[in-house]
N, C-alpha and C. Protein backbone atom coordinates (compact mmCIF):
# COMPACT_ATOMS: atom_id res chain seq x y z
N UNK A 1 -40.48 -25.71 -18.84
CA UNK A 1 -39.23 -26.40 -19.06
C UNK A 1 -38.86 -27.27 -17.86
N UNK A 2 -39.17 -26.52 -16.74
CA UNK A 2 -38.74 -27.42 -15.74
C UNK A 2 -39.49 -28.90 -15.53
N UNK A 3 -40.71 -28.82 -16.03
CA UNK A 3 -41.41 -29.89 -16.15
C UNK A 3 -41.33 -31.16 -16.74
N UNK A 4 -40.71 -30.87 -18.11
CA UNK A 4 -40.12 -31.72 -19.18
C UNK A 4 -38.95 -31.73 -18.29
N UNK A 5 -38.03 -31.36 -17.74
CA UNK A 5 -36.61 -32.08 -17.49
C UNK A 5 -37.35 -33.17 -15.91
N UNK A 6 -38.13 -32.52 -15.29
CA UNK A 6 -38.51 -33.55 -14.55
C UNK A 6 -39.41 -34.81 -15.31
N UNK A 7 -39.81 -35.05 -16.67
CA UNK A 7 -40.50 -35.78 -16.93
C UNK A 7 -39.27 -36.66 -17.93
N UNK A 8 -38.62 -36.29 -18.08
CA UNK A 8 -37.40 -36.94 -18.76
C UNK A 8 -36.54 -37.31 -17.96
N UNK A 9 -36.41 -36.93 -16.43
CA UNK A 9 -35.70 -37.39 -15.13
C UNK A 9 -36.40 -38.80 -15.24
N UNK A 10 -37.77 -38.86 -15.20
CA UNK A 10 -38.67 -39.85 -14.49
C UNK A 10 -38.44 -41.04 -15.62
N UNK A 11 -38.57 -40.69 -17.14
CA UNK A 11 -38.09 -41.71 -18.16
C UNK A 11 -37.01 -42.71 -17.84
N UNK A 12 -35.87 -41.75 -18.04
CA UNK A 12 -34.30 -41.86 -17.18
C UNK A 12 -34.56 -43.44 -16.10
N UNK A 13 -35.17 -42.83 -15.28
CA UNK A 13 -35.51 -43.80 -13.95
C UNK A 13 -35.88 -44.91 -14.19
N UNK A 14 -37.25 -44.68 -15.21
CA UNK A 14 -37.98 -45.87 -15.41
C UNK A 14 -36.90 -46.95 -16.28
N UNK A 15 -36.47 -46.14 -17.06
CA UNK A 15 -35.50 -47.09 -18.06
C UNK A 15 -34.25 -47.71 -16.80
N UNK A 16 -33.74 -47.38 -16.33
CA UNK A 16 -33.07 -48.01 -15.15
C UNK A 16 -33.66 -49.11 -14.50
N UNK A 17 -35.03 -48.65 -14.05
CA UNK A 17 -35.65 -49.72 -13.14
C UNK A 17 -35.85 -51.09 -14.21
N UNK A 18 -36.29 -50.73 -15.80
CA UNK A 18 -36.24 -52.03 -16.04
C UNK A 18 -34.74 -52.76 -16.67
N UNK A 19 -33.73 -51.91 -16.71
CA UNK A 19 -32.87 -52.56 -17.02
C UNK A 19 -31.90 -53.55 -15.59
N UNK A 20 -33.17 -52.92 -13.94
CA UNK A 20 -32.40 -53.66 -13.13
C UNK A 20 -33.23 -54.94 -12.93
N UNK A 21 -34.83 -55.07 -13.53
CA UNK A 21 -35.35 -55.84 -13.59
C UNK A 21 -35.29 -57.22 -14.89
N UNK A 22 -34.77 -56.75 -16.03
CA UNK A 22 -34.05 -57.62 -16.71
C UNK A 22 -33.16 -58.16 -16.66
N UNK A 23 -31.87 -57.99 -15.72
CA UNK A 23 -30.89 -58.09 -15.33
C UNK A 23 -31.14 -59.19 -13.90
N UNK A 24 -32.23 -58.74 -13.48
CA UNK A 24 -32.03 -60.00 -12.33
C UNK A 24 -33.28 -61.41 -12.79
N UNK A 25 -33.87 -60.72 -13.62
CA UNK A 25 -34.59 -61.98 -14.76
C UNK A 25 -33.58 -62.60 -15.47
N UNK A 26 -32.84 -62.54 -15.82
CA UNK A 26 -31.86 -63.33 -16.40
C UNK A 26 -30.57 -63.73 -15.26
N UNK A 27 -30.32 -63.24 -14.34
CA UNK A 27 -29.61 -63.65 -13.48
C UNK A 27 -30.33 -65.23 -12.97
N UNK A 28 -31.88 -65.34 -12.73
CA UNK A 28 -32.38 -66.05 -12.24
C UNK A 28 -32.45 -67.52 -13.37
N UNK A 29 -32.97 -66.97 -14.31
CA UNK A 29 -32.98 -68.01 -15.72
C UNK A 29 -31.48 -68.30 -16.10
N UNK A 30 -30.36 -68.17 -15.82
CA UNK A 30 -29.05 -68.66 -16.07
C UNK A 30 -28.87 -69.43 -14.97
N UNK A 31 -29.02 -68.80 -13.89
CA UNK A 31 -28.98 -69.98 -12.74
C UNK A 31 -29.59 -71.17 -12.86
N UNK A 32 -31.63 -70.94 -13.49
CA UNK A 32 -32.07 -72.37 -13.99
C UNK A 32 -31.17 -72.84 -14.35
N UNK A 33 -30.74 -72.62 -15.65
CA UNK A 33 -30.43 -73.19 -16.59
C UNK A 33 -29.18 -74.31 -16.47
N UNK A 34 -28.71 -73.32 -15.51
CA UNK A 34 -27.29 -74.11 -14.86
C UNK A 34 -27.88 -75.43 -14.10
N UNK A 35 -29.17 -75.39 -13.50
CA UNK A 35 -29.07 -76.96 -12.52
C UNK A 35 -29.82 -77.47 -13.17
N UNK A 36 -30.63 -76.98 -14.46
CA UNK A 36 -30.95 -77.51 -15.62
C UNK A 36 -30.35 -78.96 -16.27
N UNK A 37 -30.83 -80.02 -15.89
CA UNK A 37 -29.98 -81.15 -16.68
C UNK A 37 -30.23 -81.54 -18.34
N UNK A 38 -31.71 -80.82 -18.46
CA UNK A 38 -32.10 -81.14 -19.59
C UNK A 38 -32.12 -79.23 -20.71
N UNK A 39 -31.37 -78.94 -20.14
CA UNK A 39 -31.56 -77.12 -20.80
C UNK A 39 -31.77 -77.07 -22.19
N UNK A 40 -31.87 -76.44 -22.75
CA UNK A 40 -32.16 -76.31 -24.23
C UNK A 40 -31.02 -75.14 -24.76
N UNK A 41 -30.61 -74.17 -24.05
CA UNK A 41 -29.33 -73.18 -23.89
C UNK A 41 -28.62 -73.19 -22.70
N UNK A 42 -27.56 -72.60 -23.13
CA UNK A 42 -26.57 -72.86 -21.87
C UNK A 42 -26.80 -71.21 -21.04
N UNK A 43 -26.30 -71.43 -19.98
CA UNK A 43 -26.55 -70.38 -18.78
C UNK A 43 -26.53 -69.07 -19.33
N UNK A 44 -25.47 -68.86 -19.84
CA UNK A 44 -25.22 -67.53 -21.01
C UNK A 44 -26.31 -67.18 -21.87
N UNK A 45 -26.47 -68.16 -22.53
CA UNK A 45 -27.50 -67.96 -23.60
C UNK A 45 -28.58 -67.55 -23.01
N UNK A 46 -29.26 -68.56 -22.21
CA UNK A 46 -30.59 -68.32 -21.71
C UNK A 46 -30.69 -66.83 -20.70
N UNK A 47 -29.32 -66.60 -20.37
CA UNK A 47 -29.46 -65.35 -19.60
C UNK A 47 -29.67 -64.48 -20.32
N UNK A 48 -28.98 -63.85 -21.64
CA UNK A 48 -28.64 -63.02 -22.74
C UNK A 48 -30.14 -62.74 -23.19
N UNK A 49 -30.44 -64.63 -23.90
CA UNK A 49 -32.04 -64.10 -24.25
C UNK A 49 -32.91 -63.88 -23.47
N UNK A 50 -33.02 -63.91 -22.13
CA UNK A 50 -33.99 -63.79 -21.20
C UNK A 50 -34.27 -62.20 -20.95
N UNK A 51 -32.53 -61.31 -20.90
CA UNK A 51 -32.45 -60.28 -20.88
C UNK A 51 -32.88 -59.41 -22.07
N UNK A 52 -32.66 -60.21 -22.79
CA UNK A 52 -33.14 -59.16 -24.63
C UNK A 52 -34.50 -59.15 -24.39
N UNK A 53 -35.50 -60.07 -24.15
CA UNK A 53 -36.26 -60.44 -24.73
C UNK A 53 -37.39 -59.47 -23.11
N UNK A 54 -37.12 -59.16 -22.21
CA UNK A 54 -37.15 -58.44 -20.68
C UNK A 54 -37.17 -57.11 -21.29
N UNK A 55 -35.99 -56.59 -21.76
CA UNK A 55 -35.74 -55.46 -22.32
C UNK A 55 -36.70 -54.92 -23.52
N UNK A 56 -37.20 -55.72 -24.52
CA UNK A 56 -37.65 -55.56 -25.49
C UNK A 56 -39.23 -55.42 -25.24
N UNK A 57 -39.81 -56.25 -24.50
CA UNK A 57 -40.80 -56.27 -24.51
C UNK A 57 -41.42 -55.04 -23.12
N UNK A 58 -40.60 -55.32 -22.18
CA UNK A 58 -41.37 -53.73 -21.18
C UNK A 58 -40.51 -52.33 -21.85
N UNK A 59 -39.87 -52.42 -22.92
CA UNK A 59 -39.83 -51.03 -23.19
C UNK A 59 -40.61 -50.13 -23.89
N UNK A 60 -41.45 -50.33 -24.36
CA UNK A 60 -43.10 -49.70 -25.06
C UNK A 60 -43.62 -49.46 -23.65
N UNK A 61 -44.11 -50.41 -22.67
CA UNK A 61 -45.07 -50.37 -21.81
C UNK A 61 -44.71 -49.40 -20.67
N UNK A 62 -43.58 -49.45 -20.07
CA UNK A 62 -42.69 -48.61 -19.44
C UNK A 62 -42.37 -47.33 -19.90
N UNK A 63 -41.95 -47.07 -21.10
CA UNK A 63 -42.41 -45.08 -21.45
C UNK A 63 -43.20 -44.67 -21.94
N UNK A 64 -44.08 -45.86 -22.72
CA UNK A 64 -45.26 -44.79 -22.83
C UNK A 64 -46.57 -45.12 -22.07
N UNK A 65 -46.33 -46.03 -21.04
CA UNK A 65 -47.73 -45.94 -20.00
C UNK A 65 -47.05 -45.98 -18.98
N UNK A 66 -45.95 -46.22 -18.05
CA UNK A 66 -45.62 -46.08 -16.75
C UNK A 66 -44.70 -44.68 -16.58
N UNK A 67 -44.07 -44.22 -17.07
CA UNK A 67 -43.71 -43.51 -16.98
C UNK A 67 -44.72 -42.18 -17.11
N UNK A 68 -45.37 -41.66 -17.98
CA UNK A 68 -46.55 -40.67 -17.63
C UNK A 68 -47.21 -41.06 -16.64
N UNK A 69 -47.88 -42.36 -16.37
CA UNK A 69 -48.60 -42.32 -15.15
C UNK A 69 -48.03 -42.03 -14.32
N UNK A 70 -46.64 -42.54 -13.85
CA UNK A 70 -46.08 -42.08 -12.34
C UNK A 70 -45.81 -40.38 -12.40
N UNK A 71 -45.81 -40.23 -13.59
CA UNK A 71 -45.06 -38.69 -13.59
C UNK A 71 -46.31 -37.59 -13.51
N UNK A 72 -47.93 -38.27 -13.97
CA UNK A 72 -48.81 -37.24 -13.42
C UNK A 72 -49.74 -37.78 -11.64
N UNK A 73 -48.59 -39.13 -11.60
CA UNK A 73 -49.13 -39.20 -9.89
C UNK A 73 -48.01 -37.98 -8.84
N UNK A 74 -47.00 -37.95 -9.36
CA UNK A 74 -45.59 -37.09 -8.98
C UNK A 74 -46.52 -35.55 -8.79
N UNK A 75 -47.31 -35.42 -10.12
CA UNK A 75 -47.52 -33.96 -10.10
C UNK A 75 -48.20 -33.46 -9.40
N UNK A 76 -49.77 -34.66 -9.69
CA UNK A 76 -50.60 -34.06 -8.53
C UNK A 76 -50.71 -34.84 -7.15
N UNK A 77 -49.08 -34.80 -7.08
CA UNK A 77 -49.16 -35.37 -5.26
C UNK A 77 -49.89 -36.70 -4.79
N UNK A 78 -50.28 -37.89 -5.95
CA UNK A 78 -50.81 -38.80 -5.18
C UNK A 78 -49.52 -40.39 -5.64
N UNK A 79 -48.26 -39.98 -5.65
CA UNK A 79 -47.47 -41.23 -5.48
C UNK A 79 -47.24 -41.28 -4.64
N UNK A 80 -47.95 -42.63 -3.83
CA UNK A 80 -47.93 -43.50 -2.54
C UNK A 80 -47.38 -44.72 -2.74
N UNK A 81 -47.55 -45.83 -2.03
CA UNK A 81 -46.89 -46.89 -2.24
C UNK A 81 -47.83 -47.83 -3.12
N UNK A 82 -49.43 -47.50 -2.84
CA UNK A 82 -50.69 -48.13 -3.26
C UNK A 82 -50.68 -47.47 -4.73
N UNK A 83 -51.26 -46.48 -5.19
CA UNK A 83 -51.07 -46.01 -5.97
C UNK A 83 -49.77 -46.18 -7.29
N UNK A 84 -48.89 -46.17 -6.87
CA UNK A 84 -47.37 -46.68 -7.90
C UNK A 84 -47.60 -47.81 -8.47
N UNK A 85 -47.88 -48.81 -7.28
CA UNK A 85 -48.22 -50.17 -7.50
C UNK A 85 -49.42 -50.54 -8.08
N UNK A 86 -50.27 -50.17 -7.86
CA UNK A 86 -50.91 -50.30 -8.95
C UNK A 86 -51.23 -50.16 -10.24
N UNK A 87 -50.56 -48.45 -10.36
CA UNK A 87 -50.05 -48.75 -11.84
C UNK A 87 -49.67 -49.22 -12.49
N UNK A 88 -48.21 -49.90 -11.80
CA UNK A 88 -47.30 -50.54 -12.25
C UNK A 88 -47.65 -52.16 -12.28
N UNK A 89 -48.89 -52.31 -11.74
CA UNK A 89 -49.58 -53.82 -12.35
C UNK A 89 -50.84 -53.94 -13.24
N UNK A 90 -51.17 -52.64 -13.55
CA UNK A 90 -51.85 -52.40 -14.55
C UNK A 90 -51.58 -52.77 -15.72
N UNK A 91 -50.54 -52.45 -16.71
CA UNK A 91 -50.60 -53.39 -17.65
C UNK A 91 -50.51 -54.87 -17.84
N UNK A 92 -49.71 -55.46 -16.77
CA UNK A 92 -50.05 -56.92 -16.73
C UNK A 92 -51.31 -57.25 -16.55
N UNK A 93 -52.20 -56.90 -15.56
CA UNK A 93 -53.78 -56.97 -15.62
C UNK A 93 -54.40 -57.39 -17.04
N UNK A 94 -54.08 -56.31 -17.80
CA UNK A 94 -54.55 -56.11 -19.34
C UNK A 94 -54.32 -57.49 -19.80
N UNK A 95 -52.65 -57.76 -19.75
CA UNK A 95 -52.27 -58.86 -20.66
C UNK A 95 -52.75 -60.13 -20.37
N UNK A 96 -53.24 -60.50 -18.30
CA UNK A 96 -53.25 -60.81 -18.26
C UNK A 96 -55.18 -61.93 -18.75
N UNK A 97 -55.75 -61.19 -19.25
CA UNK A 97 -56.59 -61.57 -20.22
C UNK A 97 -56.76 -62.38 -21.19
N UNK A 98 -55.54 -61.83 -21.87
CA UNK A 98 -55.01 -62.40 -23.36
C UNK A 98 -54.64 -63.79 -23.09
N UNK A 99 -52.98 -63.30 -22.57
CA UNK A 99 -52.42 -64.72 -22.23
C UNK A 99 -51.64 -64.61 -20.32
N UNK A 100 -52.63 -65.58 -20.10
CA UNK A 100 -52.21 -65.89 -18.80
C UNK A 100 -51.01 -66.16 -18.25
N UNK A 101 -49.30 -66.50 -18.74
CA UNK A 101 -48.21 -66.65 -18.70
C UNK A 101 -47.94 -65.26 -18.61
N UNK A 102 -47.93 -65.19 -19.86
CA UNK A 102 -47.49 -64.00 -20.28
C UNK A 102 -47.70 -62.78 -18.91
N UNK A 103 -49.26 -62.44 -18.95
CA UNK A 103 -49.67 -61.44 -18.25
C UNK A 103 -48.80 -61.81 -16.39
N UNK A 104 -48.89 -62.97 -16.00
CA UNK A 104 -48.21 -63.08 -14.56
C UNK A 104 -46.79 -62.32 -14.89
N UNK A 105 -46.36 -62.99 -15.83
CA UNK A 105 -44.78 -62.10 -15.83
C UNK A 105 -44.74 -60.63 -16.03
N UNK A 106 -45.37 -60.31 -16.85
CA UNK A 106 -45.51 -58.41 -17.20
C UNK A 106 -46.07 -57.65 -15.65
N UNK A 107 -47.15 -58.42 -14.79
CA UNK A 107 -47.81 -58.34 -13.98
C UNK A 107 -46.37 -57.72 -12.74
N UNK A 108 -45.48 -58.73 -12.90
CA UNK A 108 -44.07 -58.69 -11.57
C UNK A 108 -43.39 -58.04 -12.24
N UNK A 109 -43.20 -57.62 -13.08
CA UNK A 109 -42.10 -56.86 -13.83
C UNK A 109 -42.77 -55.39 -13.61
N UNK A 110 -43.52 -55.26 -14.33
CA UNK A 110 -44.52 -53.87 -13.70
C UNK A 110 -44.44 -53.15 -12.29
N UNK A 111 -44.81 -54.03 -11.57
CA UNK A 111 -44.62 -53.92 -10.01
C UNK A 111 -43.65 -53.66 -9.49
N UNK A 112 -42.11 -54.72 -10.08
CA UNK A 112 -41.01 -54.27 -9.67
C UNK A 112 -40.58 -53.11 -10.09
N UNK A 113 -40.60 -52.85 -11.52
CA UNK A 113 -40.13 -51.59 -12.26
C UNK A 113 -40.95 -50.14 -11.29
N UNK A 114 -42.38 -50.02 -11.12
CA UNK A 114 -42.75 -49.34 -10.15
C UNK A 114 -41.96 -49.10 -8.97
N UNK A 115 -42.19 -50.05 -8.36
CA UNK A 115 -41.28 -50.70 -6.47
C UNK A 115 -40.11 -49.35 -6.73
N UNK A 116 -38.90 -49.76 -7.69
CA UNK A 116 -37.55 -49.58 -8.00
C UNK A 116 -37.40 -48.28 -8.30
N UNK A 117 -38.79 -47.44 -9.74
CA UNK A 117 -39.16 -46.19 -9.76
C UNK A 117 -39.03 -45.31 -8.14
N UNK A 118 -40.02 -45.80 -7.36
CA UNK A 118 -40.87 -45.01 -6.50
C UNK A 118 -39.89 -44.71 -5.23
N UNK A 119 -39.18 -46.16 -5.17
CA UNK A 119 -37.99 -46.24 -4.41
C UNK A 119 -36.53 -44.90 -4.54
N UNK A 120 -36.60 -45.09 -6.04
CA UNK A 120 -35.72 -43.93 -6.14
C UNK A 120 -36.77 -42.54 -6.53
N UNK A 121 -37.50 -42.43 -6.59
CA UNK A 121 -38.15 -40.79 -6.76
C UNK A 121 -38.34 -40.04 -4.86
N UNK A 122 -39.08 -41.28 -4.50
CA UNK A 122 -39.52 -40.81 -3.35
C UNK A 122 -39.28 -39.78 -2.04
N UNK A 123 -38.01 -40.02 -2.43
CA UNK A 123 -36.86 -39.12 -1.34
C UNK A 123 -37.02 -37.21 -2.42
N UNK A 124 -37.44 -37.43 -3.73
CA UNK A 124 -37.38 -36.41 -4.34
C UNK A 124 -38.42 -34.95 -4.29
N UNK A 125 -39.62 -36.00 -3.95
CA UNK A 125 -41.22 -36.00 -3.46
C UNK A 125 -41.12 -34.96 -2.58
């Protein structure tokens, strides 16, 4: 039992880390948008969808592959700073195959969501 509440702690986290990483993805794309002369949405908009669309897409990748991975690096003692991070650019790796846009962005989002994870577990360690 204690295991599952620490592995549902670590969910918890992860879902945080990307809702602080969608949140400053769209902080950044509203700002475009604002010195944007030619925008296609206004600051709001493009922030809103930048954030839905942040949210929507690392939430599959984030509980069901980052979150077990960090949570069986937690167990058997090997979350480091190398290690996190690499996980956490592991699925962009993948994507970045497919589609090359795409995969750079999943690639920093990964990393950060890791970074933000490891940042707050670490002290727990």
């Amino acid at each position: 039992m204690k295991m599952l509440k620490k592995f549902l702690n670590i969910e918890i986290t992860v879902l945080f880390a990307l809702l602080i990483c969608a949140f400053s993805v769209a902080i950044f794309s509203a700002a475009q948008a604002s010195y944007s002369p030619s925008s296609m949405f206004s600051p709001v908009e493009s922030g809103r969808m930048v954030f839905l669309s942040t949210l929507l897409i690392g939430l599959l990748p984030a509980l069901a592959f980052g979150a077990p991975i960090y949570f069986a690096l937690i167990h058997y003692r090997k979350a480091n700073w190398a290690t996190v991070l690499l996980a956490g650019s592991l699925p962009g790796l993948l994507i970045l195959f497919f589609s090359p846009e795409l995969g750079l962005i999943c690639l920093f989002a990964g990393v950060v969501i890791a970074a933000i994870t490891h940042s707050i577990w670490r002290s727990q360690i």
